[in-house]
Every structure is written in C-alpha cells, then in structure tokens.
C-alpha atoms as a PDB file:
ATOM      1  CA  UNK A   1    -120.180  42.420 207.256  1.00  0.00           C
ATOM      2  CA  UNK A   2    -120.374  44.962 204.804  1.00  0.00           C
ATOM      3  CA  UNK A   3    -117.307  47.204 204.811  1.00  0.00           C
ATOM      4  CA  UNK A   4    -118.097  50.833 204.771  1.00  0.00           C
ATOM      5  CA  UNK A   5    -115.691  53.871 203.764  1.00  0.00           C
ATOM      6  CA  UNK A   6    -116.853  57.215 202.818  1.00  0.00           C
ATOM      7  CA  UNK A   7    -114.700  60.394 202.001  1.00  0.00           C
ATOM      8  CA  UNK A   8    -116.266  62.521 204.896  1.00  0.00           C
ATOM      9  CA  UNK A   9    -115.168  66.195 204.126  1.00  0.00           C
ATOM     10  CA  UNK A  10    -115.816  68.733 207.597  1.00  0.00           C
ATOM     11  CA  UNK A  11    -114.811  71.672 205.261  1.00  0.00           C
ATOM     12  CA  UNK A  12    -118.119  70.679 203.291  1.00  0.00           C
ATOM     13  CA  UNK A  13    -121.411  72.877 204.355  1.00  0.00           C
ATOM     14  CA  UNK A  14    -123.054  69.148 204.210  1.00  0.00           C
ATOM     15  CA  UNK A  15    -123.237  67.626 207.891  1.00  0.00           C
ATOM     16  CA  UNK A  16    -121.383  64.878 208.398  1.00  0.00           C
ATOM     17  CA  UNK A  17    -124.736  62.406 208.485  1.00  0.00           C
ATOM     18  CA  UNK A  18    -125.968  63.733 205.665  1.00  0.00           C
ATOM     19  CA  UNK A  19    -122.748  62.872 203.901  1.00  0.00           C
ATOM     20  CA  UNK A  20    -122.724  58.915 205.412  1.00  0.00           C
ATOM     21  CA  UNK A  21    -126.374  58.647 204.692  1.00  0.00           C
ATOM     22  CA  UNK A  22    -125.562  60.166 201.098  1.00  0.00           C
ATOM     23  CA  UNK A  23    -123.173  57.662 200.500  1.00  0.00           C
ATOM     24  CA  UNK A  24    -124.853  54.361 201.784  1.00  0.00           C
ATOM     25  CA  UNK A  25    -127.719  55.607 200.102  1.00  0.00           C
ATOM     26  CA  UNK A  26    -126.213  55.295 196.751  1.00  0.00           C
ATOM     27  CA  UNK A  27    -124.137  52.621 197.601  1.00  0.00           C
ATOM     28  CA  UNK A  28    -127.889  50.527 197.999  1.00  0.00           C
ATOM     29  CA  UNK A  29    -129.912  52.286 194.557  1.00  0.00           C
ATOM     30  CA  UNK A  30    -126.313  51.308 192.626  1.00  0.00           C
ATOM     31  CA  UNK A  31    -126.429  47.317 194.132  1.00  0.00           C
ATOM     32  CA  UNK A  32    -123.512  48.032 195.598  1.00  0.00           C
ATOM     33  CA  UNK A  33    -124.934  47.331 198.748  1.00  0.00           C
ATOM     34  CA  UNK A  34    -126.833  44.406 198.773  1.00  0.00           C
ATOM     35  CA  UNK A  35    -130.573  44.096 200.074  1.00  0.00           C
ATOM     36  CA  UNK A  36    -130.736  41.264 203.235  1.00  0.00           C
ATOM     37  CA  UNK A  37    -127.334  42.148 204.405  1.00  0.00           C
ATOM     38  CA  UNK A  38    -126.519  44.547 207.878  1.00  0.00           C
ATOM     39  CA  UNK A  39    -124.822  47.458 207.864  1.00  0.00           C
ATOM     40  CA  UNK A  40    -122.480  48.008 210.311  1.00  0.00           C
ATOM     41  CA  UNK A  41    -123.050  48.567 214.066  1.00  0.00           C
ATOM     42  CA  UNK A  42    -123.426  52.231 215.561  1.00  0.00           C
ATOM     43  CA  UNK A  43    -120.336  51.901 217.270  1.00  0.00           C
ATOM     44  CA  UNK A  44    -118.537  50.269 214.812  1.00  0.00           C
ATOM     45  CA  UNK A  45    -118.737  52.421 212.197  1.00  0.00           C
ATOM     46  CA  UNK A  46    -118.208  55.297 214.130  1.00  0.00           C
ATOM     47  CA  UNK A  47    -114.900  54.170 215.138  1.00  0.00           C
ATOM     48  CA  UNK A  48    -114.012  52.707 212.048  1.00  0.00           C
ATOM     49  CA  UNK A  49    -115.050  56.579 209.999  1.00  0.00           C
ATOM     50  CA  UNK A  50    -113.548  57.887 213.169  1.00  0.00           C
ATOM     51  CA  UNK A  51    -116.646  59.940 213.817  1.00  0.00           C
ATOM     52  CA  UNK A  52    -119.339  60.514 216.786  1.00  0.00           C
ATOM     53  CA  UNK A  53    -122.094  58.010 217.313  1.00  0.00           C
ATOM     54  CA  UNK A  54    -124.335  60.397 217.096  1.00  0.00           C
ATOM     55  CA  UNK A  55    -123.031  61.139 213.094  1.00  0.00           C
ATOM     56  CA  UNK A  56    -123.968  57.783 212.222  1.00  0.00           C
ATOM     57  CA  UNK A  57    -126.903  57.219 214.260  1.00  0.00           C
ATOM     58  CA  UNK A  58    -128.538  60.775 212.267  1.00  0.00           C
ATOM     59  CA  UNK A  59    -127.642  58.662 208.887  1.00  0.00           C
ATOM     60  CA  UNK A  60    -129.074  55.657 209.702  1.00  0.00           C
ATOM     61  CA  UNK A  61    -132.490  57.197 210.961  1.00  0.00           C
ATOM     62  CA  UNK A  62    -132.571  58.684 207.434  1.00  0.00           C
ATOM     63  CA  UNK A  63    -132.165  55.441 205.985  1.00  0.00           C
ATOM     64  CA  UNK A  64    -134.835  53.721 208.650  1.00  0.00           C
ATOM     65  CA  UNK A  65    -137.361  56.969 207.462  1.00  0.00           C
ATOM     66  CA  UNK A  66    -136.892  56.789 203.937  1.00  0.00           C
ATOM     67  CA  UNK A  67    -137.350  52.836 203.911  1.00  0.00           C
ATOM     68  CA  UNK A  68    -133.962  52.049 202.790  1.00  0.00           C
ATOM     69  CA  UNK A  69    -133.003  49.962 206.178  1.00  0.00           C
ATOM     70  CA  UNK A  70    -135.264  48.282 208.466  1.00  0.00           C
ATOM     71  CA  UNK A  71    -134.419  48.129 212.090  1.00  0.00           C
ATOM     72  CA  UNK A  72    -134.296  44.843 213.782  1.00  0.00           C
ATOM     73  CA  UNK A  73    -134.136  44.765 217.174  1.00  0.00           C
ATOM     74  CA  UNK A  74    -131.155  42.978 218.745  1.00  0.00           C
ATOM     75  CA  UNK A  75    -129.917  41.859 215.450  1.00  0.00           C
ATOM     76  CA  UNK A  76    -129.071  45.318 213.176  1.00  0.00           C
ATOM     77  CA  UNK A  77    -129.882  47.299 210.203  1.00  0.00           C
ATOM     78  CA  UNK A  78    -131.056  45.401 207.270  1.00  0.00           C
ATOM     79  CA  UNK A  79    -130.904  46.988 203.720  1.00  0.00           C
ATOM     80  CA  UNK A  80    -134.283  46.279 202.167  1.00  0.00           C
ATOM     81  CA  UNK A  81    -135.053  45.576 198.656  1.00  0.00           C
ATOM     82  CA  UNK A  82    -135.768  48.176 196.326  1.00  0.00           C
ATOM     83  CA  UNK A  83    -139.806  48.486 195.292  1.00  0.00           C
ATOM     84  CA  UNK A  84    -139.584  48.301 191.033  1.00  0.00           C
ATOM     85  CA  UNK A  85    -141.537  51.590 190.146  1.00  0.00           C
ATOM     86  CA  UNK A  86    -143.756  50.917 186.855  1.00  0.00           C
ATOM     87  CA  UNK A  87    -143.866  53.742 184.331  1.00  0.00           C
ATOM     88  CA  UNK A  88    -147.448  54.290 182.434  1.00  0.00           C
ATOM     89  CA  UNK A  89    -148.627  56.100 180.072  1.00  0.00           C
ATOM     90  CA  UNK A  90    -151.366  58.641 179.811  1.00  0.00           C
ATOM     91  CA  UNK A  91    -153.713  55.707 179.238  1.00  0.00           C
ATOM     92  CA  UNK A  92    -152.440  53.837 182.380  1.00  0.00           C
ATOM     93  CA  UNK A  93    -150.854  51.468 179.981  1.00  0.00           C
ATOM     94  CA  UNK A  94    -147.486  49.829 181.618  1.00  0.00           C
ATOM     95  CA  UNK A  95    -144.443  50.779 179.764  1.00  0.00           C
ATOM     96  CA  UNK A  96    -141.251  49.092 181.915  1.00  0.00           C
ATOM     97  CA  UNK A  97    -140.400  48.316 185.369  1.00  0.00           C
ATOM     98  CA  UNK A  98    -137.817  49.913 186.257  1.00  0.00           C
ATOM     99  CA  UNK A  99    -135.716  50.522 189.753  1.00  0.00           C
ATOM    100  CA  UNK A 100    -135.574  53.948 191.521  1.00  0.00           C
ATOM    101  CA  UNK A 101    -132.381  54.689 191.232  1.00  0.00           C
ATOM    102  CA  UNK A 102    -132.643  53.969 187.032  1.00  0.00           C
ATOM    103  CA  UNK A 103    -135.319  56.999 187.338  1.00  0.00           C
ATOM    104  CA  UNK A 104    -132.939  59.006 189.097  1.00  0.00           C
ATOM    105  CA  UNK A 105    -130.591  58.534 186.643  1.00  0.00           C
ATOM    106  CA  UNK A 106    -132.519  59.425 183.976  1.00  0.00           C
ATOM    107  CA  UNK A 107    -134.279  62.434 184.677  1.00  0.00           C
ATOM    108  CA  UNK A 108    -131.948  64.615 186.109  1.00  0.00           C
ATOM    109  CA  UNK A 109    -134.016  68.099 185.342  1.00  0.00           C
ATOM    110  CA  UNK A 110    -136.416  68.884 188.242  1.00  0.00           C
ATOM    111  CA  UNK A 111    -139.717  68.844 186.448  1.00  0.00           C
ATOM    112  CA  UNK A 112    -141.711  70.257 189.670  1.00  0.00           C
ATOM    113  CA  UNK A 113    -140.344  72.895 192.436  1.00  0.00           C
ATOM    114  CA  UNK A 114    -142.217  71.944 195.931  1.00  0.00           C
ATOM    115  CA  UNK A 115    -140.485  75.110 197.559  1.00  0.00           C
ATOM    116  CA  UNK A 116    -142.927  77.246 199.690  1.00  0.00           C
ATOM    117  CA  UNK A 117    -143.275  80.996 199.002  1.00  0.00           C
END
C-alpha cells in the first residue's frame, strides 16, 4: 500500500483537494508513484491526512478525469501508466519519445493563453 503524506496548508488559497490531487499527481509523472499499484482507500487516507472524505474523494475524481487513476470497482484506484508523447517535426518526422511529465519539465513558458475575453 502506497504510503501517502502531503504538506496540506488551510492558510493556502488552494483547496485542500486541489493540493492532494497536486501532490499525487506529481508523485505519478516523477515515478514516484508507481503505475499498477492502489492508492489508498477514501477513508483511509482521510484519516491518515486527517482530512474530510469528501477532500480526498474531490482529488481522486481529478485523477479518475484526467486519466491518471482508473477506478476499479470493489478493488480501488489504480495508477495507470503514463502514454509516451512523440515529438515531430514540421515534416511529421519523429524526433524522441518522451514522457509527459519530461515535457512539463522542459517547457516551462506558456506558449498559448486559452483564457476567454
């Protein structure tokens, strides 16, 4: 069982959830957390990171949405393997394969703004 521990600050103006799912999120594009293990029960976590249910359960629907976790019933949350993402070039030639968090890591600047108005 993985063993999950988080600084969760309430003084932050991030929720709580979006702090947890923060973390774990990381934790999985670093290999921290390893893809075909379970993360930690609702309630388990909850008490462990002394926290509601309902903190946790807004992190791990993140996690489920952005493909990160797959729910299975009865059983738990399983982290999921990271898709490689293949660069190309301008001619559709294939340059590397390379992870999604590498790409985060490299480009840092935001190259496109998506905000309305």
């Amino acid at each position: 069982m993985i063993q999950i521990t988080p600084f969760l600050d309430s003084k932050r103006k991030t929720p709580l959830y979006v702090q947890l799912y923060q973390y774990i999120k990381e934790g999985i594009e670093s290999g921290q957390l390893k893809s075909d293990t379970f993360l930690p029960a609702i309630r388990e976590l909850a008490l462990h990171l002394r926290v509601s249910k309902n903190t946790v359960e807004g992190a791990y629907q993140q996690l489920i949405a952005e493909g990160y976790v797959e729910s299975i019933p009865r059983v738990g949350l399983k982290i999921l393997e990271l898709e490689a993402t293949f660069l190309c070039d301008k001619g559709g030639k294939q340059l590397q394969n390379v992870t999604m968090g590498e790409i985060q890591r490299e480009h840092k600047s935001i190259e496109f703004d998506f905000v309305y108005g």
